[in-house]
Protein backbone atom coordinates (compact mmCIF):
# COMPACT_ATOMS: atom_id res chain seq x y z
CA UNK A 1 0.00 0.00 0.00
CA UNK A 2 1.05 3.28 -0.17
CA UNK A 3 1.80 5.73 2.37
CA UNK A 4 -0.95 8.05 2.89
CA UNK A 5 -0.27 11.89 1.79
CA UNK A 6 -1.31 13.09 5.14
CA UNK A 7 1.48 11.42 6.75
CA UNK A 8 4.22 13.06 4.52
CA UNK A 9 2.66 16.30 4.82
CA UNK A 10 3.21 16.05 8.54
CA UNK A 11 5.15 18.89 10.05
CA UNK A 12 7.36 16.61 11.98
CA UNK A 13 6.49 12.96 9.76
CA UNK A 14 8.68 10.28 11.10
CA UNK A 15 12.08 9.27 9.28
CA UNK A 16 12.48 7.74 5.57
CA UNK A 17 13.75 4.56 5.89
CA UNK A 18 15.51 3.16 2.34
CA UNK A 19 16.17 -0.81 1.48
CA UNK A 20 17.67 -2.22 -0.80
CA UNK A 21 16.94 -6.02 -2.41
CA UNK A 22 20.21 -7.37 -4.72
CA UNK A 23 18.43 -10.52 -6.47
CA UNK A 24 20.85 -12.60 -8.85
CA UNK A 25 20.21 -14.04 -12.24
CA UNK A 26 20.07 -18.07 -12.28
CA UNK A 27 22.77 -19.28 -14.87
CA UNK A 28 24.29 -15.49 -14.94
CA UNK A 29 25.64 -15.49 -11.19
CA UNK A 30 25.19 -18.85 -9.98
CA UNK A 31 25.02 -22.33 -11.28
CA UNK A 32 21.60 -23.16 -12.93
CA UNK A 33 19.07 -25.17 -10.60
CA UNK A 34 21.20 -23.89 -7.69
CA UNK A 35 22.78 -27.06 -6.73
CA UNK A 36 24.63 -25.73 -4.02
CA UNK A 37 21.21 -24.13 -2.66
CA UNK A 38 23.87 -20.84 -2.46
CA UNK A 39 21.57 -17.18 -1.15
CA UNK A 40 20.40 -15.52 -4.41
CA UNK A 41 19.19 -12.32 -2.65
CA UNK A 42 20.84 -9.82 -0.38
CA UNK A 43 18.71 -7.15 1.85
CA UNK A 44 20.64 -4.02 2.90
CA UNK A 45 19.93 -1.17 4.49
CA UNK A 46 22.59 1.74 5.91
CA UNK A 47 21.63 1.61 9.36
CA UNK A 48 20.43 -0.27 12.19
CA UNK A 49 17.20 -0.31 14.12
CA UNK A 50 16.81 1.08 17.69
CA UNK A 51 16.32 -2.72 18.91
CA UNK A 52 19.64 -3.29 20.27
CA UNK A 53 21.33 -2.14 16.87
CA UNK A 54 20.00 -5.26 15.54
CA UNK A 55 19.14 -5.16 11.59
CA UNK A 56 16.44 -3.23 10.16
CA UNK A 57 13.17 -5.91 9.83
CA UNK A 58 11.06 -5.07 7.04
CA UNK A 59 7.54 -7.15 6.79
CA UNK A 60 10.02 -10.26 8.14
CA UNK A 61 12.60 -9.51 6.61
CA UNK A 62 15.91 -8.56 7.82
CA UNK A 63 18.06 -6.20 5.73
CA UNK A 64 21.77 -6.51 6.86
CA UNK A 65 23.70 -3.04 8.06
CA UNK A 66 25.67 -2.15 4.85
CA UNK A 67 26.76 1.12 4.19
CA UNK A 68 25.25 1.95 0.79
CA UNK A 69 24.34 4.99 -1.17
CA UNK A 70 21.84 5.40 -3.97
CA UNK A 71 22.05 9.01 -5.98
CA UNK A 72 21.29 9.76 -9.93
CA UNK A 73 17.67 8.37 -9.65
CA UNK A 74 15.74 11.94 -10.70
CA UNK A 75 13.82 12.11 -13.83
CA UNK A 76 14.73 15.39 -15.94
CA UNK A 77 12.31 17.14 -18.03
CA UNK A 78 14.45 16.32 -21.12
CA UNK A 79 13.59 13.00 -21.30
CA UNK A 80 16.34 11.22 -20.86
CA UNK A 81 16.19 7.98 -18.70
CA UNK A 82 17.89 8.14 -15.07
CA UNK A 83 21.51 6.29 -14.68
CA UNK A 84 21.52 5.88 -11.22
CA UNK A 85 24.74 5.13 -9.20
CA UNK A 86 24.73 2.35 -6.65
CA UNK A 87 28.15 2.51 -4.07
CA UNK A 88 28.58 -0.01 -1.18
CA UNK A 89 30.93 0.02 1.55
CA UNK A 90 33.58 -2.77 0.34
CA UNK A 91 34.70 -3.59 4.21
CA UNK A 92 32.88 -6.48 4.67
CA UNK A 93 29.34 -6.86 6.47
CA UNK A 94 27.53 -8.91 4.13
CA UNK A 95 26.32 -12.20 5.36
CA UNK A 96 26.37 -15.46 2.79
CA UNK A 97 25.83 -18.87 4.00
CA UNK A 98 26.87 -17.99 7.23
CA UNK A 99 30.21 -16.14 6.31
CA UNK A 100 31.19 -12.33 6.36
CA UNK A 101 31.91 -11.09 3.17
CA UNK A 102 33.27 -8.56 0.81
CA UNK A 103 31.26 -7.05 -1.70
CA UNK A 104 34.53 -8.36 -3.81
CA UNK A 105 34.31 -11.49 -2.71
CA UNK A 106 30.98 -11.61 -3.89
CA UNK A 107 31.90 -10.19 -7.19
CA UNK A 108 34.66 -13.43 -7.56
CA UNK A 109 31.98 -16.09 -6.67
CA UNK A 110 29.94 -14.34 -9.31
CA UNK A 111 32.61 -14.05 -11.92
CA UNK A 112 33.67 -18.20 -11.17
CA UNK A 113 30.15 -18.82 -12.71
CA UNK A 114 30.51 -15.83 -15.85
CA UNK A 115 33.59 -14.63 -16.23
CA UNK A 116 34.14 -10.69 -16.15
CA UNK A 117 30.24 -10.54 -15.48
CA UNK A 118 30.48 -8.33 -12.29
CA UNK A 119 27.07 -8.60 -11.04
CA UNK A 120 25.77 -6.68 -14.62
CA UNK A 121 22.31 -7.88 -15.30
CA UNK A 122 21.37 -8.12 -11.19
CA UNK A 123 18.07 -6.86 -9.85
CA UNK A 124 18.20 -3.94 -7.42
CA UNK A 125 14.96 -2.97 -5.85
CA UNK A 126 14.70 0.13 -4.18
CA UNK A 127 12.02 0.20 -1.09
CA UNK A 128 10.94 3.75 0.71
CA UNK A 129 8.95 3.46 3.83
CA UNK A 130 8.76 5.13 7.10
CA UNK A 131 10.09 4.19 10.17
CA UNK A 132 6.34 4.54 11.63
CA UNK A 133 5.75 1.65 9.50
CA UNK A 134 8.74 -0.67 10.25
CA UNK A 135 8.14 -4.12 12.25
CA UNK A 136 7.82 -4.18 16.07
CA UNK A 137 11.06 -6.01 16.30
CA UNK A 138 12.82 -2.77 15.50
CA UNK A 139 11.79 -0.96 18.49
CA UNK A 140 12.63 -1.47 22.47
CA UNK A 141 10.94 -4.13 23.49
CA UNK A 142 9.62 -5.01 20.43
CA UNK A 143 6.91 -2.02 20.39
CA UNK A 144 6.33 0.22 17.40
CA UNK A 145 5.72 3.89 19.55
CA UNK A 146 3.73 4.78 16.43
CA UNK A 147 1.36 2.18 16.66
CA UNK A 148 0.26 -0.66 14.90
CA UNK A 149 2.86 -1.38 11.78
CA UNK A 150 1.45 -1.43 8.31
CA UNK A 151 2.86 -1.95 4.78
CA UNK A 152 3.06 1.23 3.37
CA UNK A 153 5.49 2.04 1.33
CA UNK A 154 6.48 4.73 -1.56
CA UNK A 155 6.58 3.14 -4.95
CA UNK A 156 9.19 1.00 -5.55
CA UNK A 157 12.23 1.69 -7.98
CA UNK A 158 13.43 -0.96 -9.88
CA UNK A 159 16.86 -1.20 -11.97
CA UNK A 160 19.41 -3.34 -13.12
CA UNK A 161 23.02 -3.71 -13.06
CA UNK A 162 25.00 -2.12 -16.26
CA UNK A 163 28.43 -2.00 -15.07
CA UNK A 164 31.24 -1.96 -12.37
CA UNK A 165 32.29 1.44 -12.30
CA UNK A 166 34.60 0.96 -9.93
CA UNK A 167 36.37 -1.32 -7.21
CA UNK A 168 38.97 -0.43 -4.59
CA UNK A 169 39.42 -1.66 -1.23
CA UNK A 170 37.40 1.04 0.46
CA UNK A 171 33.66 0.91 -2.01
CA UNK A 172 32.53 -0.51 -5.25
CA UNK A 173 30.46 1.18 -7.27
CA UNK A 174 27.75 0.54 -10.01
CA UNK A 175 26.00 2.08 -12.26
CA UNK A 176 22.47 1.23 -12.78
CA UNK A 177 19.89 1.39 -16.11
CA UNK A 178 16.34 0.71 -16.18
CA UNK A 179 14.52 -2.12 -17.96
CA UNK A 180 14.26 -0.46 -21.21
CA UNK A 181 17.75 0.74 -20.87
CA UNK A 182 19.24 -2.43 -20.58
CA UNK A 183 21.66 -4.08 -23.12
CA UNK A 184 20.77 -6.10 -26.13
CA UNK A 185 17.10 -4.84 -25.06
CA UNK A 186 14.54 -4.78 -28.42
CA UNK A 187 11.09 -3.10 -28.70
CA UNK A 188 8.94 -4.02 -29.26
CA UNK A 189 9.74 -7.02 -27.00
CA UNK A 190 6.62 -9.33 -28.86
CA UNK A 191 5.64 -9.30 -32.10
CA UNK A 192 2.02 -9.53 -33.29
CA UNK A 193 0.52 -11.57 -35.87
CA UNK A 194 -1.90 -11.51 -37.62
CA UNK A 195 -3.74 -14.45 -35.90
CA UNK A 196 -3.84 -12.24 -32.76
CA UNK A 197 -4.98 -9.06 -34.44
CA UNK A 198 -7.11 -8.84 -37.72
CA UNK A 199 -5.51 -5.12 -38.72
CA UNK A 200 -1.31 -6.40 -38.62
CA UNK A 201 0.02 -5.83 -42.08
CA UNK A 202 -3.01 -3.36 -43.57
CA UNK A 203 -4.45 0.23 -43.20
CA UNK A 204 -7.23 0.70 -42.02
CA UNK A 205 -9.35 4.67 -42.29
């Protein structure tokens, strides 16, 4: 659902909250049928919740405490579609089967499956809520002060990973492209026949 205008037109509305969802490609960035049963998605969020400084828990899910910025996302009256930037901290902090990673170790288990591939092709979802609407288990006591939490959320963004801008031992950085932006992308994506629809192939007045 989303989040009612009357709360963001609150004089004092409570915090934006922003997660992230990584999901990988089957084939692309790990074996196909995932033998191995390796994680194929990765929550994050740049923060942690007041419970304890656990990790942020978002309708049951938890997002682990990454530092991550997202910037370039604005639509410009020219028309041109947004390149966003995605950069995450590369100092470890992200949890795979039980291990603590590097976002460059991730980027070599990817590459053992496609060489060179760098995560391009990923999912990244972008999620904007409140922190009024966050899960219980984020508060003392596991008590939301606002009240009862609710799913409300902003529209989500969704884009998909063009290329490794760069990597160093301190942050890697992507930069992002929409679905119609992406490579080797055709429209239209289906062609119509003229089974389907009577008028393909004449002209009608």
């Amino acid at each position: 659902m989303a989040i009612p205008v009357s709360e963001l037109q609150k004089l004092n509305p409570s915090s934006r909250i922003e997660l992230f969802v990584l999901e990988l490609v089957e084939g692309l960035h790990y074996a196909t049928g995932n033998p191995s049963s390796v994680p194929t998605t990765f929550r994050f969020h740049a923060g942690s919740s007041m419970n304890s400084n656990a990790e942020i828990v978002w309708q049951g899910n938890s997002y682990q405490r990454v530092p991550i910025t997202f910037e370039g996302a604005e639509f410009s009256s020219r028309g041109q579609i947004p390149r966003p930037t995605l950069t995450i901290a590369n100092l470890g902090g992200i949890t795979r089967s039980g291990s603590v990673i590097t976002m460059t170790d991730l980027l070599i288990i990817v590459n053992s499956t496609t060489p060179h591939n760098d995560l391009a092709d990923a999912k990244l979802t972008r999620i904007t809520t409140l922190a009024s609407e966050l899960d219980a288990a984020n508060f003392p006591s596991s008590s939301n002060p606002f009240g009862t939490p609710s799913s409300n959320e902003l529209p989500q963004e969704i884009f998909f990973i063009d290329r490794k801008i760069t990597e160093s031992r301190e942050l890697v950085q992507f930069e992002l492209v929409g679905s119609l932006d992406q490579a080797n992308k055709k429209l239209p994506a289906r062609q119509v026949t003229r089974n389907e629809f009577a008028g393909v192939g004449t002209f009608i007045n």
